[in-house]
N, C-alpha and C. Protein backbone atom coordinates (compact mmCIF):
# COMPACT_ATOMS: atom_id res chain seq x y z
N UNK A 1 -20.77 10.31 -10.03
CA UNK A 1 -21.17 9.25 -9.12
C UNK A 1 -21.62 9.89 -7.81
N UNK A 2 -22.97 9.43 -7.27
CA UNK A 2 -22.93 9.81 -5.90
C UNK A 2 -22.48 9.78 -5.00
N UNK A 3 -22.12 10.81 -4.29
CA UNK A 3 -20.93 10.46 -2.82
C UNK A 3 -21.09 9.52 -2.15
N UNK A 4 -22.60 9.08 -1.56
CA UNK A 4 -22.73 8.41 -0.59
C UNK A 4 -22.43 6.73 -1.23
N UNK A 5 -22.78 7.09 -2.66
CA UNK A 5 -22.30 5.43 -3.64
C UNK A 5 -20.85 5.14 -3.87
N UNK A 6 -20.20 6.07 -3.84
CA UNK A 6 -18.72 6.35 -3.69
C UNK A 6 -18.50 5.85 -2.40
N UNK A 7 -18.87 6.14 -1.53
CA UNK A 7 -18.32 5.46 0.03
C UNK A 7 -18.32 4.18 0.27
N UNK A 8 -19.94 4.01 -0.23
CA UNK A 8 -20.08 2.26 0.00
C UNK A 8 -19.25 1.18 -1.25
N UNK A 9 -18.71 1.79 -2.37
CA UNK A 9 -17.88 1.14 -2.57
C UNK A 9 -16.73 1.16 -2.30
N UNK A 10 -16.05 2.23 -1.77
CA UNK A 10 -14.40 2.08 -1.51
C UNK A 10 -14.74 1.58 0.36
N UNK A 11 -16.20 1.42 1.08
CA UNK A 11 -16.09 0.13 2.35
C UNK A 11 -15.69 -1.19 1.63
N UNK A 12 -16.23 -1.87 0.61
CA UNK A 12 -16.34 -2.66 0.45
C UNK A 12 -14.97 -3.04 -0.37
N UNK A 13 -14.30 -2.38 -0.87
CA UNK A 13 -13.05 -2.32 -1.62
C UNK A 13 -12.30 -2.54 -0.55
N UNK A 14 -12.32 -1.63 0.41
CA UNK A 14 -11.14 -1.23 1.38
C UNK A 14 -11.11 -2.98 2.16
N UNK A 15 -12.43 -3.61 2.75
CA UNK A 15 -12.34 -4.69 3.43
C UNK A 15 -11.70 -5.46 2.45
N UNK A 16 -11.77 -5.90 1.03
CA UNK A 16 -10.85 -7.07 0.33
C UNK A 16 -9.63 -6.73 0.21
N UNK A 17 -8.88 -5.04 0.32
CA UNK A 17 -8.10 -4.87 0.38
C UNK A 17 -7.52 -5.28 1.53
N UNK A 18 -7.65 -4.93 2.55
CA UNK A 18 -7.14 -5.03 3.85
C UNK A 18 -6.63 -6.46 3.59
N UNK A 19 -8.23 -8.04 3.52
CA UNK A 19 -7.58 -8.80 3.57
C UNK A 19 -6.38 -9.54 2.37
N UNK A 20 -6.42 -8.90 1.13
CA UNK A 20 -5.29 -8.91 0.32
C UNK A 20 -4.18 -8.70 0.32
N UNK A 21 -4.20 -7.85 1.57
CA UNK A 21 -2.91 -7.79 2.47
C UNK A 21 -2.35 -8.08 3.67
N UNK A 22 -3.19 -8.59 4.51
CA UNK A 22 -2.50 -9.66 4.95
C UNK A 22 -1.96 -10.78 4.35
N UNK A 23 -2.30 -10.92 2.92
CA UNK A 23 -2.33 -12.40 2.05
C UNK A 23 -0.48 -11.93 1.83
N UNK A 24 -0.77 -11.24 0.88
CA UNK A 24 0.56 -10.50 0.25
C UNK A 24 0.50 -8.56 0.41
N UNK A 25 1.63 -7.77 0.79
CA UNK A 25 1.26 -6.49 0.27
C UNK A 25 1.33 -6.50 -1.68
N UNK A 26 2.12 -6.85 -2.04
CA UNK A 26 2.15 -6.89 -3.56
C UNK A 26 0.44 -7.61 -4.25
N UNK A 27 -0.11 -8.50 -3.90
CA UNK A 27 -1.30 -8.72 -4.22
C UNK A 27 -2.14 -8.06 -4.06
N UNK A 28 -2.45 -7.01 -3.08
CA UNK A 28 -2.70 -5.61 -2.20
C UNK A 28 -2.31 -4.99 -3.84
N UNK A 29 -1.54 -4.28 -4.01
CA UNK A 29 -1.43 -3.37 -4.60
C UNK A 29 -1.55 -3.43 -6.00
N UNK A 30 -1.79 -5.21 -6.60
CA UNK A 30 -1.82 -5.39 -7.95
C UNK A 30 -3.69 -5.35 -7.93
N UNK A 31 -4.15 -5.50 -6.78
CA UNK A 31 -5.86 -5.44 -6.90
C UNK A 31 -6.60 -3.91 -6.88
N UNK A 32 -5.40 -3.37 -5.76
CA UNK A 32 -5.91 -1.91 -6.08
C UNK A 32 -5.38 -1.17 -7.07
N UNK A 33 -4.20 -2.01 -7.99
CA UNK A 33 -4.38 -1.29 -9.50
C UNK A 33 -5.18 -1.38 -10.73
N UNK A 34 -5.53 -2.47 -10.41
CA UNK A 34 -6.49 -3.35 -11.46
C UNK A 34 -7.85 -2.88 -11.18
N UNK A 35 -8.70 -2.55 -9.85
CA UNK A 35 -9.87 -2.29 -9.78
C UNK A 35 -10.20 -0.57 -9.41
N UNK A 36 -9.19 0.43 -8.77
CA UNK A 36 -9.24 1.59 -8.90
C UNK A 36 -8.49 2.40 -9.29
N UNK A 37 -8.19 3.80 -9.32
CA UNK A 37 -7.22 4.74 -9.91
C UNK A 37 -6.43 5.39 -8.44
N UNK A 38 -6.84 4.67 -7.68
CA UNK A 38 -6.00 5.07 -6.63
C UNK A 38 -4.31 5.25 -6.46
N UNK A 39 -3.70 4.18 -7.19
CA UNK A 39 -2.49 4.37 -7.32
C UNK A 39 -1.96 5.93 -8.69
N UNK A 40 -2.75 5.78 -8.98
CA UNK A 40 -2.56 7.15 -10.48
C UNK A 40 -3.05 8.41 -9.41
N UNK A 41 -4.02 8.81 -8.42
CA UNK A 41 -4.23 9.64 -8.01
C UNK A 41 -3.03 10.30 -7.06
N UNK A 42 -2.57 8.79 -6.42
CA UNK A 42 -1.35 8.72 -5.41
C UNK A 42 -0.25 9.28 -5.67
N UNK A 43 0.17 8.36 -7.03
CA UNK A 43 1.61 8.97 -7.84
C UNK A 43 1.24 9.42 -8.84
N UNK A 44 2.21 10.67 -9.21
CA UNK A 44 2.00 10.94 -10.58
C UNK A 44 2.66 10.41 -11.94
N UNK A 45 3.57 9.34 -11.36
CA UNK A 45 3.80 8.56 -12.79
C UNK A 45 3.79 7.06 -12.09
N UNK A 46 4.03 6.31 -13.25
CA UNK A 46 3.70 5.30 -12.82
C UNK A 46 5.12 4.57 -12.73
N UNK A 47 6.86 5.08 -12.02
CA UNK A 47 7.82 4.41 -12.06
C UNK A 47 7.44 4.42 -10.68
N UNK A 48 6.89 5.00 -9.63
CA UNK A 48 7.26 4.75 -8.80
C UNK A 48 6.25 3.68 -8.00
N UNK A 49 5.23 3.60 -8.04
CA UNK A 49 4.55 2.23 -7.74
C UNK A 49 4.88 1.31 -8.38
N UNK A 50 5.72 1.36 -9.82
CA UNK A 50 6.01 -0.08 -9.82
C UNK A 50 7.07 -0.28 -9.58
N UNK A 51 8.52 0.79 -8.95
CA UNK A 51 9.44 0.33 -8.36
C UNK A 51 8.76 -0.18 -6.81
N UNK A 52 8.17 0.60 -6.47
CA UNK A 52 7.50 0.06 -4.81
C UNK A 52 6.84 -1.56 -4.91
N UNK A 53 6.01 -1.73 -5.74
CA UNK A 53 5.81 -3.03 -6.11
C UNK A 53 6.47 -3.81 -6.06
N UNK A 54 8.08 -3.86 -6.24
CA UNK A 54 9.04 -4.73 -6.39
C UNK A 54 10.03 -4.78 -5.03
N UNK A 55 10.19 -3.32 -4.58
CA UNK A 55 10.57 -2.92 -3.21
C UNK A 55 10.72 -2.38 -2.23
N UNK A 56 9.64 -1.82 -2.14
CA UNK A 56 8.62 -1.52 -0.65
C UNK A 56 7.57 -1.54 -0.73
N UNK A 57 6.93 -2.92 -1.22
CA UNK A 57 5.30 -2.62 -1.36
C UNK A 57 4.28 -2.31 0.00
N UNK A 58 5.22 -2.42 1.15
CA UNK A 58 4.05 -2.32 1.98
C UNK A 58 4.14 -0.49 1.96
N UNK A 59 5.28 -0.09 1.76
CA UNK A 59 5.67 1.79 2.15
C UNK A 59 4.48 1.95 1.14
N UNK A 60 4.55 1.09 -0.16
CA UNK A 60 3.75 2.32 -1.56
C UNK A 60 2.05 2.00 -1.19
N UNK A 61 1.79 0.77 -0.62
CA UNK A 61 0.53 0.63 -0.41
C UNK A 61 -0.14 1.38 0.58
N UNK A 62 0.62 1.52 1.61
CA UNK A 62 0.39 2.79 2.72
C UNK A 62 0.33 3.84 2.42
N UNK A 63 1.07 4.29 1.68
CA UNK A 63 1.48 6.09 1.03
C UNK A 63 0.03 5.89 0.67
N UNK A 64 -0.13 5.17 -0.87
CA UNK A 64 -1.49 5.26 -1.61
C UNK A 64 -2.58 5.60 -0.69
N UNK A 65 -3.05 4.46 0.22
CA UNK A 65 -4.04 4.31 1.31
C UNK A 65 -4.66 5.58 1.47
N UNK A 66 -3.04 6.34 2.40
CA UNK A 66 -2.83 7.45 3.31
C UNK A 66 -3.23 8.62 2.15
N UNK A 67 -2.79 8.78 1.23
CA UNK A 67 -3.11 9.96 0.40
C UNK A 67 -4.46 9.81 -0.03
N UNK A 68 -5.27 9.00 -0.29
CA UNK A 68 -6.80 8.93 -0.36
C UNK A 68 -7.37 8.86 0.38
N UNK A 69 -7.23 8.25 1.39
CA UNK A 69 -8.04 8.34 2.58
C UNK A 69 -8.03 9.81 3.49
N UNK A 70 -7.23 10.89 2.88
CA UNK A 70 -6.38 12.21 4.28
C UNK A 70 -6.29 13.20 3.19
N UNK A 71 -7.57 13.30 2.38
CA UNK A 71 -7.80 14.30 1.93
C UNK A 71 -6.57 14.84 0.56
N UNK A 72 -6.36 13.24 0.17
CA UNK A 72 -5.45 13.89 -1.35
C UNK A 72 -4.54 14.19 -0.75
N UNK A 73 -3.26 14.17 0.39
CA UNK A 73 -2.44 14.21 0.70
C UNK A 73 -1.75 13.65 1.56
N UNK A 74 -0.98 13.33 2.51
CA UNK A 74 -0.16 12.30 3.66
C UNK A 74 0.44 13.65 4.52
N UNK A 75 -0.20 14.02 5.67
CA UNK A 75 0.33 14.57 6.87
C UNK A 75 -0.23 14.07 8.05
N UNK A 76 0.98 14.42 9.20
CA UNK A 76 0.35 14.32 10.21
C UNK A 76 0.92 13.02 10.86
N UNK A 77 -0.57 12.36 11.21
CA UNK A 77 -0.28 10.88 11.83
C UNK A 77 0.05 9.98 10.66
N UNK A 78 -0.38 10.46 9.59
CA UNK A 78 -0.42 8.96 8.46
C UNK A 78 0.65 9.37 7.94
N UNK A 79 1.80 10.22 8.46
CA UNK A 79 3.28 9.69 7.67
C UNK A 79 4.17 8.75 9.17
N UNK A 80 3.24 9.19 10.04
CA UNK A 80 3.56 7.91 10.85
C UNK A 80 2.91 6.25 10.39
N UNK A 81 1.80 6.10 9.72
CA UNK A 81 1.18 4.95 9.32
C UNK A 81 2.34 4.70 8.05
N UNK A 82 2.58 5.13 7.76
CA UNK A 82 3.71 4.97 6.11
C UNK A 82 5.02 4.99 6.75
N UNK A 83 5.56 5.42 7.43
CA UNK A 83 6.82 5.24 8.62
C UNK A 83 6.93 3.63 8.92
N UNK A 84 5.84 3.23 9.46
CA UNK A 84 5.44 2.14 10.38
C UNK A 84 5.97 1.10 8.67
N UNK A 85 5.03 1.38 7.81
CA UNK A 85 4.92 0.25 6.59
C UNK A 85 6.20 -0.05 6.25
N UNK A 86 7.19 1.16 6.25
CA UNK A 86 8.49 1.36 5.73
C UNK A 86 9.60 0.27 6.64
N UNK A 87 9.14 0.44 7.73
CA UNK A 87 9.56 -0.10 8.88
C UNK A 87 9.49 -2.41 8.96
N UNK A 88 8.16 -2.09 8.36
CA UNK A 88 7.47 -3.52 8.12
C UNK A 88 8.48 -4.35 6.63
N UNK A 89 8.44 -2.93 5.89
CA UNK A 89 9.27 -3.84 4.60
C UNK A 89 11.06 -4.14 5.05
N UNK A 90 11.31 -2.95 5.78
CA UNK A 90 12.84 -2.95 6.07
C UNK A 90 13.36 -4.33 6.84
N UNK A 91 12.16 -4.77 7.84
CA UNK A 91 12.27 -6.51 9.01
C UNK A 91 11.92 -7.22 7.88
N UNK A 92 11.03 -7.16 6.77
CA UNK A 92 10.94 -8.77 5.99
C UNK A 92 12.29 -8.49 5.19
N UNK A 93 13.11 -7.69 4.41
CA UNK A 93 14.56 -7.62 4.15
C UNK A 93 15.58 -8.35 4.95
N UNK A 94 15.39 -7.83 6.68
CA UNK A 94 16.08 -8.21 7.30
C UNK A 94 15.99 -9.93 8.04
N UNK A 95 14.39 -10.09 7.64
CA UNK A 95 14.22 -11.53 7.68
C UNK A 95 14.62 -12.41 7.10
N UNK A 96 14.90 -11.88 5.93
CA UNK A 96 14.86 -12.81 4.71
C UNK A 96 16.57 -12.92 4.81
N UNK A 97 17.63 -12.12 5.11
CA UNK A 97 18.58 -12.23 5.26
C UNK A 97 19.20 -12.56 6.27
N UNK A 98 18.10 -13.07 7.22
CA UNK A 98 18.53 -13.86 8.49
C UNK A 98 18.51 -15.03 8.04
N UNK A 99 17.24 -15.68 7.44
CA UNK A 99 17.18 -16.95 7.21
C UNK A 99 17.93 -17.40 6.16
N UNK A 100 18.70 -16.27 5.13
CA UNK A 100 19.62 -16.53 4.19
C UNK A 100 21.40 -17.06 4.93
N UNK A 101 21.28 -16.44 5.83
CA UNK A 101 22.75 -16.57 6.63
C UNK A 101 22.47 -17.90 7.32
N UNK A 102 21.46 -17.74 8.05
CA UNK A 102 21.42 -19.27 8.91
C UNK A 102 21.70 -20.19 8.29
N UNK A 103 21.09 -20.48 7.05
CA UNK A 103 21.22 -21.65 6.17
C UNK A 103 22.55 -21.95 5.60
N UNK A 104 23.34 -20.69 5.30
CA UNK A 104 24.86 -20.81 4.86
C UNK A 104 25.75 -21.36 5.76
């Protein structure tokens, strides 16, 4: 495939992704399994995106992102961007067990 045809589709991927995640991260990550190999490039088996799928999808969707987008690997600033995601799944846990207590 040509590089420059390679780019203009993972722009155009990356924008439905983005907004697939604001929708859901798990819808996020069931579109970028279904339409690229990004998650297989990311991990090398497939227990651990689908444990992340179930509980930390925003950490596994970031990792993925971060390792394709940073040259096939995650250093630097983008284990701060995957920090941050980790961070995002740990408050909806802690949300969800706020609004679980309130109600009790």
């Amino acid at each position: 495939m040509n590089p420059s045809t390679r780019t203009g589709y993972l722009g155009r991927i990356g924008c439905f992704l983005i907004l697939f995640a604001l929708i859901s991260p798990r819808l996020a990550l069931f579109v970028l399994w279904l339409f690229t190999d990004m998650l297989s490039r990311a991990f090398e088996s497939w227990l651990i995106p689908f444990l992340g799928f179930f509980l930390l999808p925003w950490t596994t969707l970031a990792y993925a992102l971060m390792w394709d987008t940073g040259g096939h690997g995650v250093s630097g600033f983008e284990w701060f961007i995957v920090i941050l995601a980790f961070l995002f799944d740990l408050a909806a846990y802690a949300e969800r067990g706020r609004k679980r207590y309130a109600t009790a």
